[in-house]
Each structure stands twice: as C-alpha cells, then as structure tokens.
Protein backbone atom coordinates (compact mmCIF):
# COMPACT_ATOMS: atom_id res chain seq x y z
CA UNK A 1 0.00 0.00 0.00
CA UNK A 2 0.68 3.47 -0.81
CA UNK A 3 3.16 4.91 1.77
CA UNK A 4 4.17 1.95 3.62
CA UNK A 5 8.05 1.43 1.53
CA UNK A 6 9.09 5.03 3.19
CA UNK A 7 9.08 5.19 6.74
CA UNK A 8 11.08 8.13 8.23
CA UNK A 9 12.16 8.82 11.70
CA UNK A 10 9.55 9.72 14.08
CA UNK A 11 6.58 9.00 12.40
CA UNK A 12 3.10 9.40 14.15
CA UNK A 13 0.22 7.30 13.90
CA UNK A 14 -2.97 8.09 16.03
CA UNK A 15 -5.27 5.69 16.59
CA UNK A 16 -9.14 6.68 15.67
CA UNK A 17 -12.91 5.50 16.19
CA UNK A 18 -15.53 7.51 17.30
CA UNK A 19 -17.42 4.42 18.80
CA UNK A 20 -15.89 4.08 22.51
CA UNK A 21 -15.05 0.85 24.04
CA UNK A 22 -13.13 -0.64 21.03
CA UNK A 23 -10.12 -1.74 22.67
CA UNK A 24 -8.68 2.04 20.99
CA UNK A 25 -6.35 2.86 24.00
CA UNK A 26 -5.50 -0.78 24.77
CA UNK A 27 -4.25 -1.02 21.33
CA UNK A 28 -2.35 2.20 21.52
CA UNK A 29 -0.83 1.25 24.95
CA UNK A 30 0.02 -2.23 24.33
CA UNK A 31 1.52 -1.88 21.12
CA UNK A 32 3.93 1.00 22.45
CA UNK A 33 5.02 -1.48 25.33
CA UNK A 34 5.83 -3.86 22.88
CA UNK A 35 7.97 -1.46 20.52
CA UNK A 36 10.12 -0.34 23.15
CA UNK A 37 10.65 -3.59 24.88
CA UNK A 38 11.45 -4.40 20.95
CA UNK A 39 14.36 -1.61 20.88
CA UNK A 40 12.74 1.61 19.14
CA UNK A 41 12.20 4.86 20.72
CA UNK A 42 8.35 5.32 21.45
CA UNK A 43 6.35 8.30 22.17
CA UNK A 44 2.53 7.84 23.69
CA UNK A 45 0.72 10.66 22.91
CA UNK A 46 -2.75 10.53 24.92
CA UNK A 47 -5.16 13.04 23.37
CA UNK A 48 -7.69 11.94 25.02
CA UNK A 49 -9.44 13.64 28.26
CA UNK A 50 -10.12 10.42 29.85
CA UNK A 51 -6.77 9.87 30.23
CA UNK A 52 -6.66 6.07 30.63
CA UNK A 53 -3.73 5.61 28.36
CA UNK A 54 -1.90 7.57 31.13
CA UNK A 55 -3.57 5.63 34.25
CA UNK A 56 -2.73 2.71 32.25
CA UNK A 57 0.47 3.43 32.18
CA UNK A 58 0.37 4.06 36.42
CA UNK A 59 0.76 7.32 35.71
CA UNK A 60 -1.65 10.04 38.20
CA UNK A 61 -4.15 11.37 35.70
CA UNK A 62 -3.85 14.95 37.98
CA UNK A 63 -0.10 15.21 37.80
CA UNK A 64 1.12 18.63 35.82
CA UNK A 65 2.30 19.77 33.48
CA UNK A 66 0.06 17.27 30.60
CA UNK A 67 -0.64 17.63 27.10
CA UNK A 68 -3.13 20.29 28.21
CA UNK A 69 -0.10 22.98 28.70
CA UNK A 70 1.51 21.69 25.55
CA UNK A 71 -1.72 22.80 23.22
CA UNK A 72 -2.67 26.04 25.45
CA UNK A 73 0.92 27.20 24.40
CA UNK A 74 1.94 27.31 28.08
CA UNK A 75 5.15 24.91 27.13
CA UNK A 76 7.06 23.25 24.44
CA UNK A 77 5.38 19.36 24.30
CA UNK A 78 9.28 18.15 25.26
CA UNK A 79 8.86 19.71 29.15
CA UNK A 80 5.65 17.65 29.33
CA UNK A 81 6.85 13.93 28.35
CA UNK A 82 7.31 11.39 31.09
CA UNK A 83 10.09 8.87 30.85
CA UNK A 84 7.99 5.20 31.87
CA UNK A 85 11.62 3.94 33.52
CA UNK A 86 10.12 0.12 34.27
CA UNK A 87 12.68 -2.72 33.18
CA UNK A 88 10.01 -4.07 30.73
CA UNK A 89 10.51 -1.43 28.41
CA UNK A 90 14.77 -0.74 28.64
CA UNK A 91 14.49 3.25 28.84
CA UNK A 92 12.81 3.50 25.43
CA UNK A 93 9.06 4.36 26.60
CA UNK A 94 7.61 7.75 26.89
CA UNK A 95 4.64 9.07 27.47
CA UNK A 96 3.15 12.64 27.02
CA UNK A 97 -0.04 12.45 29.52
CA UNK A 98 -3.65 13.67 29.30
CA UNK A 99 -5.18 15.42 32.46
CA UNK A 100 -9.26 15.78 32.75
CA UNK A 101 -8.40 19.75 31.85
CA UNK A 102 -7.74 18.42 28.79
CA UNK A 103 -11.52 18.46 28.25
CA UNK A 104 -11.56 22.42 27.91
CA UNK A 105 -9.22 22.82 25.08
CA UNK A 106 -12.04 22.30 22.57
CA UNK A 107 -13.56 25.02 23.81
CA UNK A 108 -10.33 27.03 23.85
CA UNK A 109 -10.00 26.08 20.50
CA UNK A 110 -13.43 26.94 19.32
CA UNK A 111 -12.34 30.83 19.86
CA UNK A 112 -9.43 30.32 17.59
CA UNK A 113 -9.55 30.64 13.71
CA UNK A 114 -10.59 27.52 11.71
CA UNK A 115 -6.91 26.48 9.82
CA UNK A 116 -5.20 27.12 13.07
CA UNK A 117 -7.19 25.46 15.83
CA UNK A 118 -6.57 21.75 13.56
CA UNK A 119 -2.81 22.24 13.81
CA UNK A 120 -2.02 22.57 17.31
CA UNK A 121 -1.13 18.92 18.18
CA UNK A 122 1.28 18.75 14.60
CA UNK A 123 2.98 22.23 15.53
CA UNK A 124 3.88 20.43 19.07
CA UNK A 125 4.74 16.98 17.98
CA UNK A 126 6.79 17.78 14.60
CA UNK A 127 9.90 19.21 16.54
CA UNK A 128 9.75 15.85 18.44
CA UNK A 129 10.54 13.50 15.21
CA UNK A 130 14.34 13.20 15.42
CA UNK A 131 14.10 11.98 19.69
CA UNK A 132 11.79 9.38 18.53
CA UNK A 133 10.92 5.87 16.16
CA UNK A 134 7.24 6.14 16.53
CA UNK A 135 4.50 8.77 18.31
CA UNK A 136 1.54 6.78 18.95
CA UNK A 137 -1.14 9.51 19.55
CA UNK A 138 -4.57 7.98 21.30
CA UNK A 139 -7.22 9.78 20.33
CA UNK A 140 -10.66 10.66 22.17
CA UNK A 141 -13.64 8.30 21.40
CA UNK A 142 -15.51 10.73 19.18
CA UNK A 143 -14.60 13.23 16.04
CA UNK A 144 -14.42 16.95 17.55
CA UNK A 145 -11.23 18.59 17.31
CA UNK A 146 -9.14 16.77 19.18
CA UNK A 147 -9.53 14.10 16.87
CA UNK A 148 -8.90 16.26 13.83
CA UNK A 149 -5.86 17.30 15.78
CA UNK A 150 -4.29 14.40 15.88
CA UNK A 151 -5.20 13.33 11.89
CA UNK A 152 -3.66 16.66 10.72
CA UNK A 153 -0.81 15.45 12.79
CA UNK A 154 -0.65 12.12 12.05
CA UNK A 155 1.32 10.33 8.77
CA UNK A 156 -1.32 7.96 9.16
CA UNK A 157 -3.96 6.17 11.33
CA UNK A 158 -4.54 3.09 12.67
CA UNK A 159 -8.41 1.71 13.13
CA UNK A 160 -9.05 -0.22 15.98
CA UNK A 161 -12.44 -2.39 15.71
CA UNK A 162 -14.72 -4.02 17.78
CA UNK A 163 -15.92 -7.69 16.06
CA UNK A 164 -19.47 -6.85 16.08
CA UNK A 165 -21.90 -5.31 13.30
CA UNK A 166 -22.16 -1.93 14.94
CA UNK A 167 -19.22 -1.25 14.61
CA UNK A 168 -18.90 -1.78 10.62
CA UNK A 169 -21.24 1.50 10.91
CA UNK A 170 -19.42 3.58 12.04
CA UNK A 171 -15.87 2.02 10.33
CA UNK A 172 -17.39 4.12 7.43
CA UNK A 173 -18.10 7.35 9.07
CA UNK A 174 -14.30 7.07 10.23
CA UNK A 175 -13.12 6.38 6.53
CA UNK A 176 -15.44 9.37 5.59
CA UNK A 177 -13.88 11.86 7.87
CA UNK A 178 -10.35 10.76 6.93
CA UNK A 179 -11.31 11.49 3.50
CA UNK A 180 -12.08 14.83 4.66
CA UNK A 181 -9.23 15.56 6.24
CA UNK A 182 -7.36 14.35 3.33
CA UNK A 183 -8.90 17.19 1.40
CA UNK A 184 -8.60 19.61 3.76
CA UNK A 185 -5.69 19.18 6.96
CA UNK A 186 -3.67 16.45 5.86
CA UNK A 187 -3.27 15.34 2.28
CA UNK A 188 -0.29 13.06 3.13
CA UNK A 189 -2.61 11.25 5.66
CA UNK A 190 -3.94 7.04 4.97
CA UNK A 191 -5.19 4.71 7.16
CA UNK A 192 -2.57 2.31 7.57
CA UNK A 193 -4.48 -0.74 9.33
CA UNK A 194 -7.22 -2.01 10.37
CA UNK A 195 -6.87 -3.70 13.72
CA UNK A 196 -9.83 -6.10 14.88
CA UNK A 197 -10.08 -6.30 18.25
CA UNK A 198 -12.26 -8.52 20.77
CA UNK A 199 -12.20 -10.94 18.51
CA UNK A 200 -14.15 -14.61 20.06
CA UNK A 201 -13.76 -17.44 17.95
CA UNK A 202 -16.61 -18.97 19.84
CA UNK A 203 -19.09 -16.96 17.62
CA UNK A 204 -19.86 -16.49 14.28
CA UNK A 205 -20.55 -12.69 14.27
CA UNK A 206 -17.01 -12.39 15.02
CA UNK A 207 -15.91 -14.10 11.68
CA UNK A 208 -18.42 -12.77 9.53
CA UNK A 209 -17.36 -9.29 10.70
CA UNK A 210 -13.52 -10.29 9.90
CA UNK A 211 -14.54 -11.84 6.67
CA UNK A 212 -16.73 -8.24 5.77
CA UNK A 213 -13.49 -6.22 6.69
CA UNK A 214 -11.12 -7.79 5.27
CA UNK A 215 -13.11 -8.11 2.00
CA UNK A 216 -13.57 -4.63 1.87
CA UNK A 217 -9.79 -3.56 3.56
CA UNK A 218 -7.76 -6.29 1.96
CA UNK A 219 -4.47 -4.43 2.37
CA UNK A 220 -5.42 -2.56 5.44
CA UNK A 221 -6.35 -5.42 7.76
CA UNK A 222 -4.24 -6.53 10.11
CA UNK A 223 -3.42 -10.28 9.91
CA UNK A 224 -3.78 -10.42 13.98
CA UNK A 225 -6.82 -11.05 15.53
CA UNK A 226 -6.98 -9.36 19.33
CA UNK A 227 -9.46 -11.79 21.35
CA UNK A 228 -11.64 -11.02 24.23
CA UNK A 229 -9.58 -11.04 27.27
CA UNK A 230 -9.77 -10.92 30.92
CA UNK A 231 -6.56 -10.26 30.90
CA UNK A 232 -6.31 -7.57 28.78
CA UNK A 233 -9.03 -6.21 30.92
CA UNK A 234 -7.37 -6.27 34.10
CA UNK A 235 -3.76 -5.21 33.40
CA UNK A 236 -4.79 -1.19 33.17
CA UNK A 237 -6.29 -1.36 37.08
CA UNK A 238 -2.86 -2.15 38.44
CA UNK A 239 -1.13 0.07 35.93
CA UNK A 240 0.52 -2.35 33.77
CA UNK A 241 0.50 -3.44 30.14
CA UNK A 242 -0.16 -6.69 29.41
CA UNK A 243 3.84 -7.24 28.13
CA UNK A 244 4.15 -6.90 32.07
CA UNK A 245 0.97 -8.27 33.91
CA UNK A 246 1.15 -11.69 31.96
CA UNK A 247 3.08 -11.94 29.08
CA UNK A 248 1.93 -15.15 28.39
CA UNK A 249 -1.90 -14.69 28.08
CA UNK A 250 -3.60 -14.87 24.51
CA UNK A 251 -3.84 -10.69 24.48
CA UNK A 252 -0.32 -10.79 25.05
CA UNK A 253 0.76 -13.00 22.25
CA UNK A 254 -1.57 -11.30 20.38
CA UNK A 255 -0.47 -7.90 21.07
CA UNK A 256 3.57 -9.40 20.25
CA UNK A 257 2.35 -10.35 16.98
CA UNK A 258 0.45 -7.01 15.85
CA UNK A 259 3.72 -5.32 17.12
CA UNK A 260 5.88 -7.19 14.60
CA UNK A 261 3.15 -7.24 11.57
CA UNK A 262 3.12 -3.27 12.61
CA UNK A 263 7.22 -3.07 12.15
CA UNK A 264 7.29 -5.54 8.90
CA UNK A 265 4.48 -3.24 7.54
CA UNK A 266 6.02 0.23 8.06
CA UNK A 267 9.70 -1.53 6.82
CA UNK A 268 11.43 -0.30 10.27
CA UNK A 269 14.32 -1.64 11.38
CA UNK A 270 16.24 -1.29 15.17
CA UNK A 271 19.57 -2.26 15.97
CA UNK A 272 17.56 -4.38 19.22
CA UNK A 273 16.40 -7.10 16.89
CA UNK A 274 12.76 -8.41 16.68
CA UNK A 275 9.89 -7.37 18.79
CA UNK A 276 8.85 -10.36 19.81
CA UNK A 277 12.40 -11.88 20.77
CA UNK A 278 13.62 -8.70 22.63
CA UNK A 279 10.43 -8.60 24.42
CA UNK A 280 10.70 -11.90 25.99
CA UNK A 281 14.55 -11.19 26.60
C-alpha cells in the first residue's frame, strides 16, 4: 500500500474511532510497550481527556504539566513527556499524559480561527521527530477537534475495531472523515491498518465481521486477531500493560504479533532485533 516502503524517523500514527469501548487505547498502549521492549524509541501521545492511556500506564491522571499545557501554548510538548523507567521497556518508553483539563481545550480552541485550531497537536509533535521511532497519539472516542488534531498530525492512522456489526457503521463514518481531512488538513494522511479487536472465535458474528473487513480492507487489515480477554481487561487497574501483567496470556501473544506485523508493515528496522524476541529477553 501506498506509503508503507518510506518510513522516516519519528513517524506518528494516532489511533481513531468515534465508537468508545473498542479496545482504541488498549491497542495504543500495548503496542507502544511492545515497541520499546522491541528496541525503538516510542512516544505515547494521549489526546484523550479520559486519560486512561496515562492511568494505564500508572501514571496520576492529575499530575502537571500534561498535554493540556503543551496545546494552550503554556510549554514546548518536550517539558511535558514522562520517561515510563520500568525494566520491561529498557528506557525506550515515553509518554506525554492527558489530564481531565484536557476536556476544555475544545472550547479554547473553538475561539481560535478555523486552519489554526486543527494544527495545534502537529505544531507540538513535529519538533519531536528526530528523539523518537514512533509517536503513537490515542485519540478521544468521538470526532471533535481533538480528533482532527491528531489526523492533521498524524502520517497515518490506525483503526481499531470491535468484532461486532455496529461497529462496521461507524468504520465508514471514520473512513469518511479521513477522506475529509485528506482534502482539507492532511493530504499526506492514509489509514494504515485495520486492527480487529475482541475478537471470540466462539461466535460467528465475530468471523463474519472479519470476513466483511477484510473483503472490503484487503491491504489494510491486520493479519492479527486481538481476542476477548480478561486479561487484557485487568492489566490497566494495576497500571501495567499486558507485556508486564502476563506476558503469556492470549492478548499478550496477540499484542507481540500485531507489534511485529506493525514493524514488517512500516519496513522499520532497530539495531535491538525483533519485537517479539527482545520482548521476551
């Protein structure tokens, strides 16, 4: 696919879906746990006022300063980025946190001029690109402006999706607004996968809804299938990924795998060797 033979230091991809409860910030998270235990330099970006990539992370979701003061121009995005210095990850995890004040921005931004308000997240991450590998940006479970921050920012986004009908919806209002954005923000912008998510083998929705995407995304569908898990579930309560709360679980194998189709896909290389074989180091 268009885009995939050029990767270039620090590239961002946000991860996008309007429909909450997709397994959107578990993907994000887990898949930057893996990429650092796997030797790049990873950025975690969470755009999104819930900020439960940051408690995920065991990081306070009141601490200061957050991306919040990076957007309202209060500080460069560098001062706000948290080193995640757990021996799971070798020093290569970052994260730049979300705060609930996060929340007021869009308003902020509302007062601003449209063609500047969309480029606030881009005009803080760009100077980042040569300190990273990859800036993983989750976004907010809907398509307001923080959202359409992080797809004019973004060299490309990655689709999380529930296995269920619903959700094939509103896969199509998300490939609509990309195509906006396209036109408008970001003209260098593509989805780059399709990640299905919650995936139970048990059922037959779940492979009908795998069959429908992947007939319809052939080259944007992820090979790896993320399955319901308790596990997966449970890891974010005690502040872990899943690469550290049981690396041996289903999600985790899963989430090794995606992490490794992810690297093949984008053709990037680290001097640390393979994801999956530096993870279990």
């Amino acid at each position: 696919m268009e885009g995939y033979s050029e990767p270039r230091q620090g590239r961002i991809y946000c991860f996008a879906n309007q429909k909450g409860g997709v397994g959107k910030t578990t993907t994000a998270v887990n898949l930057a746990a893996y990429l650092a235990a796997g030797g790049y330099r990873v950025l975690l970006v969470d755009a999104d006022p819930q900020a439960n990539a940051t408690s995920s992370l065991g990081i306070d979701k009141q601490r200061e300063p957050s991306l919040y003061d990076v957007l309202s121009g209060d500080m460069g995005a560098g001062d706000a980025v948290v080193q995640i210095d757990r021996p799971a990850f070798k020093g290569r995890l970052y994260l730049l946190p979300s705060s609930v004040d996060l929340a007021g921005v869009e308003v902020e931004f509302a007062a601003m001029q449209q063609g500047e308000r969309e480029y606030r997240l881009k005009q803080a991450l760009d100077p980042l690109r040569p300190d990273y590998d990859l800036m993983l940006v989750d976004c907010p479970p809907s398509l307001g402006l923080l959202t359409l921050n992080a797809l004019s920012a973004a060299d490309a986004v990655i689709i999380p999706l529930q296995c269920e009908y619903l959700a094939l919806e509103g896969l199509m209002q998300l490939t609509n607004t990309v195509s906006l954005v396209l036109r408008g923000l970001n003209r260098d912008l593509y989805i780059m996968g399709i990640v299905m998510t919650m995936y139970d083998s048990r059922t037959n929705l779940s492979a009908q809804v795998v069959q429908e995407v992947r007939s319809h995304f052939p080259d944007e569908a992820f090979g790896t299938l993320v399955p319901r898990s308790v596990r997966l579930s449970e890891a974010p309560s005690y502040g872990l990924t899943i690469l550290e709360y049981d690396p041996n679980s289903r999600g985790a194998l899963a989430y090794a795998a995606l992490a490794e189709e992810l690297v093949a896909r984008i053709g990037l290389r680290s001097q640390a060797g393979e994801v999956n074989s530096s993870a279990q180091a």
